[in-house]
C-alpha atoms as a PDB file:
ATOM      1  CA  UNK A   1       0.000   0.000   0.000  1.00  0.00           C
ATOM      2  CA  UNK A   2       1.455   3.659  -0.628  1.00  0.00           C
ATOM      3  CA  UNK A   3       1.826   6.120   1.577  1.00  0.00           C
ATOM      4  CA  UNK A   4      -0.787   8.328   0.510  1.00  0.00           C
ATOM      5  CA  UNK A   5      -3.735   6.115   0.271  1.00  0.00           C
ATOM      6  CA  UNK A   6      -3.080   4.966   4.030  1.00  0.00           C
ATOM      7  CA  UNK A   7      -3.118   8.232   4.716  1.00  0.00           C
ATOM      8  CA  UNK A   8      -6.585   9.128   3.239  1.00  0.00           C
ATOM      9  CA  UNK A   9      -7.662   5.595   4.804  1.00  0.00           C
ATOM     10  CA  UNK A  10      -6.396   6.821   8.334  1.00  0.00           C
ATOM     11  CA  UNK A  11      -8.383  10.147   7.661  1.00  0.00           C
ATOM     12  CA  UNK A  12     -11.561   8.674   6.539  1.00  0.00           C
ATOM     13  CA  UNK A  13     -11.768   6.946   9.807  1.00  0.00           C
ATOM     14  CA  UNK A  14     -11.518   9.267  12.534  1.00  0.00           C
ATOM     15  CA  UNK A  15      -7.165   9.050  12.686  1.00  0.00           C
ATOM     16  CA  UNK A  16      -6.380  11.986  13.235  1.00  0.00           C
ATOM     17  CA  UNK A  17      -2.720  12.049  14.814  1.00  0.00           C
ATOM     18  CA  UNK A  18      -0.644  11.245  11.567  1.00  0.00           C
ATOM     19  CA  UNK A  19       3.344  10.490  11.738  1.00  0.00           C
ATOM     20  CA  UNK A  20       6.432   8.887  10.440  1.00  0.00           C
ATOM     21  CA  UNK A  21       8.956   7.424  12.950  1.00  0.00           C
ATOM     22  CA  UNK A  22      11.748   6.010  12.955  1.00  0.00           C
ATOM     23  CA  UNK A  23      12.885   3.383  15.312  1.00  0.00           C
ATOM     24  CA  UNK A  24      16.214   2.169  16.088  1.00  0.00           C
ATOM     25  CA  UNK A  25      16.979  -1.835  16.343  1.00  0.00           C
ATOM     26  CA  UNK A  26      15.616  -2.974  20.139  1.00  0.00           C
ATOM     27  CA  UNK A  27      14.236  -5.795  21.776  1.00  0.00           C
ATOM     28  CA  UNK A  28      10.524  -6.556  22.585  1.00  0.00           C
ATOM     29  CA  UNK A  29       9.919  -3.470  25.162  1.00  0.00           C
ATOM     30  CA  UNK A  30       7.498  -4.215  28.276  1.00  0.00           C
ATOM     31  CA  UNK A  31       4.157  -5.650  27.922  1.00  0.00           C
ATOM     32  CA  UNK A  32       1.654  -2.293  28.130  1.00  0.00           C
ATOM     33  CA  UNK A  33      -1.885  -0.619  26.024  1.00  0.00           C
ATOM     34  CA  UNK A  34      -2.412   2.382  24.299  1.00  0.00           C
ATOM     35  CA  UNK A  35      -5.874   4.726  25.515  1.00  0.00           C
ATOM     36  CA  UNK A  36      -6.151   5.021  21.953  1.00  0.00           C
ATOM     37  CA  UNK A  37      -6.005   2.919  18.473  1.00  0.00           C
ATOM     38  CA  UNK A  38      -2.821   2.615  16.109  1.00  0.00           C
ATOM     39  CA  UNK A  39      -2.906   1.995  12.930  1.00  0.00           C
ATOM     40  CA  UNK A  40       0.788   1.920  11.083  1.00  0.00           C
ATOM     41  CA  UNK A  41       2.194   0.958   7.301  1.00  0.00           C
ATOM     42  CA  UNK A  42       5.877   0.059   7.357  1.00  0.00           C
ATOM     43  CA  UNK A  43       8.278   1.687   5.001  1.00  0.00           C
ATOM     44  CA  UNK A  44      11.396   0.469   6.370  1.00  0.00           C
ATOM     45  CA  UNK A  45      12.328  -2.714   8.225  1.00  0.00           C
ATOM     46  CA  UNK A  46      10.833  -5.203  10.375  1.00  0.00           C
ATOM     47  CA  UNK A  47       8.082  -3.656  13.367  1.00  0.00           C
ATOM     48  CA  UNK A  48       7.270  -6.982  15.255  1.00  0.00           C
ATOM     49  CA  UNK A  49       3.816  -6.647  17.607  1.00  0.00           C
ATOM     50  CA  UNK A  50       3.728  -9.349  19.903  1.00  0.00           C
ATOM     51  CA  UNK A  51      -0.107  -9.697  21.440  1.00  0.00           C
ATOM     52  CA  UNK A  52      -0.672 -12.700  23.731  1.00  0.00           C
ATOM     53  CA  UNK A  53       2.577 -14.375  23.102  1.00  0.00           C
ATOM     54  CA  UNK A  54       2.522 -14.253  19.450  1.00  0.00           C
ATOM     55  CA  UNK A  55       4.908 -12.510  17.529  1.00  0.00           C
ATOM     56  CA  UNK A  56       4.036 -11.116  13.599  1.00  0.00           C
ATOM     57  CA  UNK A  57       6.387  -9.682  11.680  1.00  0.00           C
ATOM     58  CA  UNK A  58       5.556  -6.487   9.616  1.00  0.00           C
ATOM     59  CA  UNK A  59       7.834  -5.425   6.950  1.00  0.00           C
ATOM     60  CA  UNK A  60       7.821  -3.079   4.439  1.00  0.00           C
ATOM     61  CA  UNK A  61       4.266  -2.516   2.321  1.00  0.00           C
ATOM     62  CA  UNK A  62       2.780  -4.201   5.461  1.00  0.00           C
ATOM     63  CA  UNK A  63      -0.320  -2.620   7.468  1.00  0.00           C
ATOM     64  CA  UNK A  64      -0.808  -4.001  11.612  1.00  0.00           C
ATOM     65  CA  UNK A  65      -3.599  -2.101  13.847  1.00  0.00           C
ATOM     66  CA  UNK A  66      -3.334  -1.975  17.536  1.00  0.00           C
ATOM     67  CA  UNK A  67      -7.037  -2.100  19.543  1.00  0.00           C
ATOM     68  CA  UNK A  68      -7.283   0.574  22.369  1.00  0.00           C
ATOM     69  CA  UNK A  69      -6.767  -1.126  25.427  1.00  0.00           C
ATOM     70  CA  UNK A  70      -4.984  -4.418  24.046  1.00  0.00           C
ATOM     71  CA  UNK A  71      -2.025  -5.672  25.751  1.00  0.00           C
ATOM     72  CA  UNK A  72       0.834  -5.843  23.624  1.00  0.00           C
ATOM     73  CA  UNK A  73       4.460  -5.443  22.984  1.00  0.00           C
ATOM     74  CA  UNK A  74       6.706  -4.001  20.121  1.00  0.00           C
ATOM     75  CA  UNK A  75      10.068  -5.256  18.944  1.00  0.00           C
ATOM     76  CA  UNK A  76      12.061  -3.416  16.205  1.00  0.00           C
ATOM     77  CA  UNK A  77      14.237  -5.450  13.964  1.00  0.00           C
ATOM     78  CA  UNK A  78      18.062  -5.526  13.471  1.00  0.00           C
ATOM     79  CA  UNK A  79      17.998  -2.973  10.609  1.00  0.00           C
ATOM     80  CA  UNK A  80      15.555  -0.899  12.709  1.00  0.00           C
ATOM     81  CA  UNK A  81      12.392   0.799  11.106  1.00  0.00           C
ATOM     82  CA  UNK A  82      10.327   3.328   9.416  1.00  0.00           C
ATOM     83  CA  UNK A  83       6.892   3.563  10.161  1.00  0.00           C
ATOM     84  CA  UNK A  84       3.653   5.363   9.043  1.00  0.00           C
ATOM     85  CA  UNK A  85       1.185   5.688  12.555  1.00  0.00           C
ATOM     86  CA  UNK A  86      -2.103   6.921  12.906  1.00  0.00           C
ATOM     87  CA  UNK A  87      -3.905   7.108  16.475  1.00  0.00           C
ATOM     88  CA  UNK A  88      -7.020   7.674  17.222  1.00  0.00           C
ATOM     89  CA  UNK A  89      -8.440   9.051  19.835  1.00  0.00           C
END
């Protein structure tokens, strides 16, 4: 998916806190949930979410969504990453 139709998809449904970031390489940080959604496209490198013990890889071209409220974790892969993230509130 580009960058720009995320971006209009992100819009059309109430995202309205839109960046890129960029993530250094790091392990799986501590188990926690967001008090809002996340959407994210990856344009660089591996984002792994692991929710209830199961790790998926993203990588570049892929979308993930985080739920508000679900317990998860995030691990950035060795050649770090560059993501697209919406939130919503």
């Amino acid at each position: 998916m580009d960058t720009g139709t995320f971006e209009t998809e992100l819009r059309a449904t109430g995202y309205t806190e839109i960046e890129t970031k960029r993530y250094e390489p790091k392990p799986a940080n501590g188990e926690h949930a967001h008090h809002f959604d996340v959407r994210g496209l990856v344009l660089e490198g591996a984002f792994i979410v692991i929710a209830d013990g199961k790790p998926v890889t993203y990588r570049v071209g892929d979308t993930f969504a985080v739920a508000n409220g679900r317990m998860h974790c995030e691990e950035i892969g060795p050649d770090g990453a560059r993501v697209l993230i919406g939130r919503r509130f």
